[in-house]
Every structure is written in C-alpha cells, then in structure tokens.
Protein backbone atom coordinates (compact mmCIF):
# COMPACT_ATOMS: atom_id res chain seq x y z
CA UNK A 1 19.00 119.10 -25.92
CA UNK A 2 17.61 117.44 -29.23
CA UNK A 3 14.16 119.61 -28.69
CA UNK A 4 15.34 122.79 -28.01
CA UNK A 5 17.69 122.53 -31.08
CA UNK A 6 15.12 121.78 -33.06
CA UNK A 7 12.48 124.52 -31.41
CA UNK A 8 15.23 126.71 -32.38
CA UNK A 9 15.61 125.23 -35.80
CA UNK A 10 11.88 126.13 -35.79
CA UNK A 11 12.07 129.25 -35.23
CA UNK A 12 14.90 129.91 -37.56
CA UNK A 13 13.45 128.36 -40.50
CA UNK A 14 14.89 126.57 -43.31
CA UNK A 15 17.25 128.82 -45.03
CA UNK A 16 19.72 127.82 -47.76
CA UNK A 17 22.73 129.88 -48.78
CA UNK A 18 22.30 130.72 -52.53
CA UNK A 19 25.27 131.95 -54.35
CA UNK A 20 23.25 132.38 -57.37
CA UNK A 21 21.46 135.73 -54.76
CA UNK A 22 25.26 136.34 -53.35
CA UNK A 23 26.24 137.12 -57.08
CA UNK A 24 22.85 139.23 -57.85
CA UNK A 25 24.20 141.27 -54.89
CA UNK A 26 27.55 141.35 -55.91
CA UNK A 27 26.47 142.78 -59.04
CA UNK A 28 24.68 145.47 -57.83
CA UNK A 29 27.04 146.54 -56.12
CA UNK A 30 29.65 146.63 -58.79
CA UNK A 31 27.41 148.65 -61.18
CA UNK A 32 26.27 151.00 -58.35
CA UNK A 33 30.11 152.02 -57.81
CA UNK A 34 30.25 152.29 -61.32
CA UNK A 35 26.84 154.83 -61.48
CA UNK A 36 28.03 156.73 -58.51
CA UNK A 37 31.44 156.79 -58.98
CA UNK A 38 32.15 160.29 -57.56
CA UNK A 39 30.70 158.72 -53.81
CA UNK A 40 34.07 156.16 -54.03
CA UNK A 41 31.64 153.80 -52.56
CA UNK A 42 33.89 151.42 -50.57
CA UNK A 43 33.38 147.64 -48.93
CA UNK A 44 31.85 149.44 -45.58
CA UNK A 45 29.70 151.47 -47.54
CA UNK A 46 27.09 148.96 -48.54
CA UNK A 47 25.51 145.94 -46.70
CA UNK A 48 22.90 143.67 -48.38
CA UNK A 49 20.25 141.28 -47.56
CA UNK A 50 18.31 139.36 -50.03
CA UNK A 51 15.56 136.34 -49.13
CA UNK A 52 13.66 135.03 -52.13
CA UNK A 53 10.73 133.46 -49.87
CA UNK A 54 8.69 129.81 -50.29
CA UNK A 55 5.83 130.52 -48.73
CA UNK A 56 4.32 126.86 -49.00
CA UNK A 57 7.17 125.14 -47.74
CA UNK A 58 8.27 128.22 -44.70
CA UNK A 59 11.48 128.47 -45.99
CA UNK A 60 13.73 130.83 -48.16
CA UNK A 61 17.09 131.33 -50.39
CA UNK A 62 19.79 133.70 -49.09
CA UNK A 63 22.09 135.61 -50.80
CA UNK A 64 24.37 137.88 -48.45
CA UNK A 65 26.44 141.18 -49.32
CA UNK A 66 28.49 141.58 -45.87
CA UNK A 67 25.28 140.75 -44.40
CA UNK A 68 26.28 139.53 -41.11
CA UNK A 69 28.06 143.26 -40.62
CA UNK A 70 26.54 145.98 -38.70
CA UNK A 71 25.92 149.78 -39.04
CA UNK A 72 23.66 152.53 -37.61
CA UNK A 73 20.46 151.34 -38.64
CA UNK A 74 18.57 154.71 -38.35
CA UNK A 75 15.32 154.41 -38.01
CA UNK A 76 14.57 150.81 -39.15
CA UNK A 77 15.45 149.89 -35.95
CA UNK A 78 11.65 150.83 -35.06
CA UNK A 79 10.68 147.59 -36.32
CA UNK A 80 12.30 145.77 -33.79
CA UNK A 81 10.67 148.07 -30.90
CA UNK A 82 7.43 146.74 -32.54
CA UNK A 83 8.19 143.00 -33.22
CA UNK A 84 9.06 143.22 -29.11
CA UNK A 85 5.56 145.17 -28.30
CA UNK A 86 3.75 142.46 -30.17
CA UNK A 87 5.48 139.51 -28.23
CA UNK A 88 3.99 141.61 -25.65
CA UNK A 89 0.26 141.68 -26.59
CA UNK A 90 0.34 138.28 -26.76
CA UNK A 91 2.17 137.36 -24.13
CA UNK A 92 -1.01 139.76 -21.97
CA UNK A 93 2.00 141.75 -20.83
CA UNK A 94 1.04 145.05 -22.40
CA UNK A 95 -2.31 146.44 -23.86
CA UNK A 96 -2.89 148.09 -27.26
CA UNK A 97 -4.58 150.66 -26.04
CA UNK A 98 -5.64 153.87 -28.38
CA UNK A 99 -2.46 155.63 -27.09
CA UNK A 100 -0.20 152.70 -28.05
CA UNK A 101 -1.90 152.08 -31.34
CA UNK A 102 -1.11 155.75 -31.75
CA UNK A 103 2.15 156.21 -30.83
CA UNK A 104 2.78 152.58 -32.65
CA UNK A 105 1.28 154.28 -36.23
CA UNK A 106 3.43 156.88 -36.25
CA UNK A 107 6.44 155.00 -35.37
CA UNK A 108 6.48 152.86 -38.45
CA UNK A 109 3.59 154.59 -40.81
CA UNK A 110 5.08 158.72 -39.93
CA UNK A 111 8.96 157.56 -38.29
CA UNK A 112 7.73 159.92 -35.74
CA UNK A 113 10.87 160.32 -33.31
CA UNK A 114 8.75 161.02 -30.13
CA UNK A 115 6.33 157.62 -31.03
CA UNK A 116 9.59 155.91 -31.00
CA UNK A 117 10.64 157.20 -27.39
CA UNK A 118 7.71 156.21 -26.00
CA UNK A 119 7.47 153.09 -27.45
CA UNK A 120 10.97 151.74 -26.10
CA UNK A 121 10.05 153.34 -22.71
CA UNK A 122 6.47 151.11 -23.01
CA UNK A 123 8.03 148.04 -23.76
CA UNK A 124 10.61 148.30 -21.48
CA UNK A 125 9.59 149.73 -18.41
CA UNK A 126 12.16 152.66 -18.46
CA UNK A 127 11.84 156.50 -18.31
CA UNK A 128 14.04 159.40 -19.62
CA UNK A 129 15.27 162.07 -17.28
CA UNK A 130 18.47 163.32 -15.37
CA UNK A 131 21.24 161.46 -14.85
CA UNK A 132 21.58 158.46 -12.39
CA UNK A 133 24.43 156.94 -10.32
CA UNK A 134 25.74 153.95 -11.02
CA UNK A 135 22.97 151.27 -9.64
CA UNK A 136 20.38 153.45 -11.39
CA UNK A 137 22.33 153.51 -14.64
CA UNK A 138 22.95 149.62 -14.38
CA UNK A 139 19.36 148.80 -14.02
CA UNK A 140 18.10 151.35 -16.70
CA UNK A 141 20.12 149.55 -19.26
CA UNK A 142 19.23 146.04 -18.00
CA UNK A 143 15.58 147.22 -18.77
CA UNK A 144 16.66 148.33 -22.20
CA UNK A 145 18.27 145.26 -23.08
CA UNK A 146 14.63 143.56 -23.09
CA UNK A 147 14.38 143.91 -27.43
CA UNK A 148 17.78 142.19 -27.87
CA UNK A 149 17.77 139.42 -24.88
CA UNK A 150 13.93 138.06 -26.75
CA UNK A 151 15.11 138.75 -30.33
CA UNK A 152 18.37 136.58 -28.86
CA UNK A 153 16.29 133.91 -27.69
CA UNK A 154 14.51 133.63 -31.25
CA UNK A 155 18.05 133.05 -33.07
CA UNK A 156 18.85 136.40 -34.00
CA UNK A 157 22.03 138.06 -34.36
CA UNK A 158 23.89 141.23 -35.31
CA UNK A 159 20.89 143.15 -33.13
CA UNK A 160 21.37 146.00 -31.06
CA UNK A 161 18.27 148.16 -30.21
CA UNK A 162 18.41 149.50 -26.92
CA UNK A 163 18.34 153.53 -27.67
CA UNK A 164 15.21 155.88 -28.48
CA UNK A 165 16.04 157.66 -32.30
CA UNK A 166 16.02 161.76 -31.91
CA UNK A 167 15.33 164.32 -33.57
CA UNK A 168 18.75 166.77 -31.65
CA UNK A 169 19.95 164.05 -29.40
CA UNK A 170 20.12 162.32 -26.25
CA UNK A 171 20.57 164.17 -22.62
CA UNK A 172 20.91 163.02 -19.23
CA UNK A 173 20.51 159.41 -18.28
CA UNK A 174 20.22 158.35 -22.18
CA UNK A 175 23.62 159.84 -22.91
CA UNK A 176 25.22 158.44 -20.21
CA UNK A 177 23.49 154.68 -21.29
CA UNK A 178 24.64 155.67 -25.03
CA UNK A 179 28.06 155.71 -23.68
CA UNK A 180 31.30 157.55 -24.82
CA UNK A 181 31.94 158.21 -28.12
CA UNK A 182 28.28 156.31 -29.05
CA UNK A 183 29.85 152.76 -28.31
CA UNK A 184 26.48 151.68 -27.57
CA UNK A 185 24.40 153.00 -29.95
CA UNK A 186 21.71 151.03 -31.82
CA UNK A 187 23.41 148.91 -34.51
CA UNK A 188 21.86 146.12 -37.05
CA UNK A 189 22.80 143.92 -39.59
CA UNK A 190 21.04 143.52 -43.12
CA UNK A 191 20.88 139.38 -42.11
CA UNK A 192 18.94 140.41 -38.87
CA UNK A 193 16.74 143.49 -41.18
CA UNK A 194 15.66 140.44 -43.60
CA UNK A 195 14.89 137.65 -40.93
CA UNK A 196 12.42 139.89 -38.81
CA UNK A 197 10.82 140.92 -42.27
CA UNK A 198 10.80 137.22 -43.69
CA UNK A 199 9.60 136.03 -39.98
CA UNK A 200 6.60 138.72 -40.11
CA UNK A 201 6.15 137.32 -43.72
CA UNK A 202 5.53 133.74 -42.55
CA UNK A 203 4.32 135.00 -39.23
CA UNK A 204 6.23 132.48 -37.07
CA UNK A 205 7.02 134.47 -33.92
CA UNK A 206 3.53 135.78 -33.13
CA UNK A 207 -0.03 135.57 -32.79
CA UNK A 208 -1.92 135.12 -36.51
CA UNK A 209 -3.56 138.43 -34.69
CA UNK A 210 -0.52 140.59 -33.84
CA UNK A 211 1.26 139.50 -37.13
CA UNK A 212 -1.80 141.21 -39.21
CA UNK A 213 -1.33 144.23 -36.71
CA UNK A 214 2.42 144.45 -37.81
CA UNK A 215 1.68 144.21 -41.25
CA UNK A 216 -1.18 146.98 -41.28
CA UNK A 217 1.37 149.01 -39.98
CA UNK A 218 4.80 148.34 -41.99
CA UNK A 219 2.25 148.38 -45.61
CA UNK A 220 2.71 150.69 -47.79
CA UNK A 221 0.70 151.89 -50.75
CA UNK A 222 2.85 150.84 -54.38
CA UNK A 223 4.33 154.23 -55.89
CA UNK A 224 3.48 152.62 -59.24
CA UNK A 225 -0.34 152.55 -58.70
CA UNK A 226 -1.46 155.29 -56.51
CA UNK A 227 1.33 157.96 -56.51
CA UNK A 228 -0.37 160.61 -54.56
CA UNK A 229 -1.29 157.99 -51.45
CA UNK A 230 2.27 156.63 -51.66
CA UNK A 231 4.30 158.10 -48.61
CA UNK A 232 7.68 159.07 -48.84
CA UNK A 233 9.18 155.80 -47.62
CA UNK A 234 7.67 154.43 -50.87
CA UNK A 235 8.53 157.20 -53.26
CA UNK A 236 12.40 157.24 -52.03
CA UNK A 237 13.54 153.65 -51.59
CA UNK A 238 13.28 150.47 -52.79
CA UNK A 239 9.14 151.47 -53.48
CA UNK A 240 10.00 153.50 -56.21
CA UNK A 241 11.03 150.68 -58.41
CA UNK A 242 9.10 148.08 -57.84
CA UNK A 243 6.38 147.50 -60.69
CA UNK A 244 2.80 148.20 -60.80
CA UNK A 245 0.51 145.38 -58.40
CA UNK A 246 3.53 144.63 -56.10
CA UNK A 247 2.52 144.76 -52.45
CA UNK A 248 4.77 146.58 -50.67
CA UNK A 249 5.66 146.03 -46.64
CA UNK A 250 8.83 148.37 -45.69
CA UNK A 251 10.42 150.66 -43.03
CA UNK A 252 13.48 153.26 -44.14
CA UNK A 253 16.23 154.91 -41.96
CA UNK A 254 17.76 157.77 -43.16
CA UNK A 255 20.30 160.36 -40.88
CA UNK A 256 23.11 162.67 -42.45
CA UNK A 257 25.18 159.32 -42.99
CA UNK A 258 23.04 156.53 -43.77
CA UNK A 259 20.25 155.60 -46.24
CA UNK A 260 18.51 152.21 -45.42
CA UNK A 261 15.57 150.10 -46.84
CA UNK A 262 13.60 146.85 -45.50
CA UNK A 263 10.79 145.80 -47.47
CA UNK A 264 8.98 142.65 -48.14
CA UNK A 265 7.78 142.58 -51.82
CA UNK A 266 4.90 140.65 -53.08
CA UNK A 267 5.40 140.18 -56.93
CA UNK A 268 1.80 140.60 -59.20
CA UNK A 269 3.80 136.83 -60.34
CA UNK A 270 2.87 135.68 -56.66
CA UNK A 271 6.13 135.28 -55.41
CA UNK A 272 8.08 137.08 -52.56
CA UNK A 273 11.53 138.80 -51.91
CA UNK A 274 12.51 140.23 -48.59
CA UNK A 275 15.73 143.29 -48.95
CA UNK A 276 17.74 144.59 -46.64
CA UNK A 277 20.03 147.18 -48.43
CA UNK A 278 22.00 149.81 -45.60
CA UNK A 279 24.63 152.17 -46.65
CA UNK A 280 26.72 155.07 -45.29
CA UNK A 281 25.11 157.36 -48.21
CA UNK A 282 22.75 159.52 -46.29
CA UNK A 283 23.22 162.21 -49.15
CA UNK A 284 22.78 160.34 -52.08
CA UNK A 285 19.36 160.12 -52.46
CA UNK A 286 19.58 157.73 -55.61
CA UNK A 287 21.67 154.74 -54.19
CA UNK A 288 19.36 152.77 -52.22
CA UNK A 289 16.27 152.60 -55.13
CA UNK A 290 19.35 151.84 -57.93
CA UNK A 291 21.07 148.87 -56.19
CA UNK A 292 16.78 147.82 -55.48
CA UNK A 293 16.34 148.02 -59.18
CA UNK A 294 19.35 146.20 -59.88
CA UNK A 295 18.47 143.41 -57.71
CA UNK A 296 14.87 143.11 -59.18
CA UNK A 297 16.63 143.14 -62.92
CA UNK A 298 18.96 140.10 -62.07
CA UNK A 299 15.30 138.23 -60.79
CA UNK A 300 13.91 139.02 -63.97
CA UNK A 301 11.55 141.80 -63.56
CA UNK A 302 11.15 145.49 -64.93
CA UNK A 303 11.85 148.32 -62.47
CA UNK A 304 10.60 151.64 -62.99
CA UNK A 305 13.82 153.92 -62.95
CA UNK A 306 15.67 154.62 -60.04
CA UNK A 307 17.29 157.74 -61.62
CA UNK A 308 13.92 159.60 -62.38
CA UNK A 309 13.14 162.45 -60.17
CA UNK A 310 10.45 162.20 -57.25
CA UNK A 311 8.25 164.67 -55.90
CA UNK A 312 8.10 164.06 -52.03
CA UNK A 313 5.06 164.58 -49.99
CA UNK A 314 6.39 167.87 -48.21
CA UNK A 315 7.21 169.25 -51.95
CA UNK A 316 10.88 168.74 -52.47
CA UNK A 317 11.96 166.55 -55.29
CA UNK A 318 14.71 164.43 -54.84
C-alpha cells in the first residue's frame, strides 16, 4: 500500500497550493470583467490554471481559478488523444508509422478535425459507422474509455476524452455513444489542461523519446520573433503576448462557445509557467490573450498587447 502511494505520489509530483498564483488569477479575472464588461462575464465563464514550474527539483506552485471545474474543452482535448498514443509507442502497442506521424501533425500542429478522428479510432481500436444495438454500443464505448481509464491511473482528474471533434457533427454509432442532450461529451478541467502540459514539461509519463515527439509537435514558433512563421494558435491566444525569446509549447480550442489556451512558456529569464485559461467566450476574440497578459504582468514581465489587432494566416484580422 505504502509503494503504490508513493508511485502515485511519483507520478503526481510535488505540487504546492500557492495563494500568492490563486490571487494573480483572481485578478485577472476581475480586470477582464472590467475590460469586457458588455460579455457580463460570470463565475462559469472563466476557468484558470496556472503552474509556475521548478524544473531542478520536478515540482511546481499552483494557483487555481475554479480549476478543478469542467467545460467543453474544444479542441485541446487533442492533447490527450496524443499523450495516450505515446504511452502507446512505448508501451510497442502501436507504431508511428508515416500515416500516424501524419495524421498526429495535423492534429496538434493544423487542429485538423479528420487527424483527430482517426487518431481516437487508432488508439482505441474503434471505428465510426451506423448505429449498433446495445452489446455493440456497450463495447464501442468501453474501447473509448481507453484515454481516461490510463490518464486515471496516472492521478488525473476532471478528464473526459472519449469523442472524435467535428467539423458538422456526429452520426450514427457516435451520436448514439455521445448520448442525449451531449451528456457525454468530451469535458476537461484547467487542473487536468496544466498537469498533462507540466508532466510533458518534466517528461515523467513517457519515454525521454516520445516526450521530444510530443513536444515537436505541441511547439510553436513565438509571435514576437518570427510573425509570418507563427500559426494562428500563436497569433490568437496566450502566444500573442508573450515577449520576444519565450519558447512557446501550446494547443487552443475554439467552437461558437468556447475560447481555450494550454501552453507551456519558457521565459528568455529561464524559468517556466504552464496556463490553462478556458472560457465560454467563443466570440470574443480578445479574452483569452488579455487575462494571458494579465497573468504574465502580476509575474513581472512585459506582454505585448492583447488588444492590438492580428492578422491571421487565412487573412482575417481579429
């Protein structure tokens, strides 16, 4: 009992609740409803995350804005299909082929839809189609509970990934797993956002091998430095205020109804924040990068400003 509390412990880490980071989130909160006043931004509207990372000792400070709530995570749930595909690889369970280091790219790089599909249908051994009576339906979501029963088993909480992410929507067999009324659609917490990010940071649930994979994948070039390779889930989120020399890893969600941001920041000072940020603002285009900024202000650095207009890689500007 004493070991496999403390191989759980291990994989865990040392954390250490830091109201000094609850009150930086707090803040930024309050001055956000402030700035965006005409949203009437609410206490369900907002969930935060923020790890301030000690890489020589493993461990980290957390400060928590409702982080232990969920909400439709949009399409940083994709990180989770790819922290599972990894445990994969190294378990020998599943090749990286060139088709799966395709469909893996644009996943997280593009937040291709149809990558996404396939990857949930790789890595758990399930295929889309017509509906299916009752024993089929029963063991086609006991294959898609695979993400959350290993992401379970490594201490985490407040995870739901079990559906693909569409472009019109789900037909046949996946809307009869997705249930009435969505009840089980793919829901996350900010807490569970920040602790894969801060795990793929220290790289303590895989291979040194598939960790560098991950992060090849989730890194992004730094608005601040080279604009025109910057993609637009570094123009548009927290990556558009985060000052020149900071390495940037992140994955966005955005829908109709939600605007989300992950990242793991590398500082030019050396040191590292991980930020979860999810809110129910999927038209407010602003939100996300202000409450970043915010939280990098209260740390002591400069942001670039979150209120400046972006041109966007397809030629809008937001």
């Amino acid at each position: 009992m004493l070991a496999a509390t403390a191989a759980l412990i291990g994989m865990m880490g040392m954390q250490e609740k830091s109201a000094d980071l609850d009150k930086i989130l707090r803040d930024a909160e309050a001055k956000a409803r402030i700035e965006f006043k005409d949203d009437e931004l609410g206490d369900k509207d907002i969930l935060m995350t923020l790890h301030v990372l000690d890489r020589k000792a493993k461990s980290y400070h957390k400060g928590s804005l409702r982080g232990d709530q969920t909400m439709y995570p949009a399409s940083v749930v994709k990180v989770f299909y790819l922290g599972f595909a990894a445990y994969l690889m190294d378990e020998g369970r599943l090749k990286l082929t060139d088709e799966t280091q395709r469909a893996a790219h644009d996943m997280i790089v593009n937040s291709n839809n149809d990558a996404t599909g396939y990857m949930i249908d790789l890595v758990c051994g399930t295929t889309p189609g017509p509906e299916l009576d009752a024993k089929g339906l029963a063991d086609f979501g006991e294959r898609r509970q695979a993400v959350n029963r290993w992401f379970a088993s490594k201490g985490y909480s407040g995870v739901n990934a079990v559906q693909r992410t569409y472009n019109e929507g789900p037909y046949g067999r996946e809307m009869q797993w997705l249930g009435k009324d969505y009840a089980n659609r793919n829901m996350l917490s900010p807490d569970a956002c920040a602790k894969f990010m801060t795990d793929v940071a220290f790289g303590r649930l895989w291979s040194e091998e598939r960790t560098e994979w991950m992060k090849s994948l989730l890194h992004r070039a730094n608005p601040a430095d080279d604009f025109e390779k910057a993609d637009g889930q570094a123009r548009a989120y927290v990556g558009k205020v985060i000052p020149s020399e900071t390495k940037l890893y992140s994955k966005a969600g955005w829908t109709g109804t939600t605007r989300h941001d992950l990242c793991w920041l590398v500082m030019p000072d050396g040191k590292e924040l991980v930020i979860a940020i999810m809110t129910t603002k999927g038209s407010n285009m602003k939100l996300v990068s202000f409450l970043g900024a915010e939280i990098l202000k209260s740390l002591g650095y400069e942001p670039r400003d979150p209120m400046a207009s972006v041109s966007m890689p397809d030629g809008t500007t937001i």
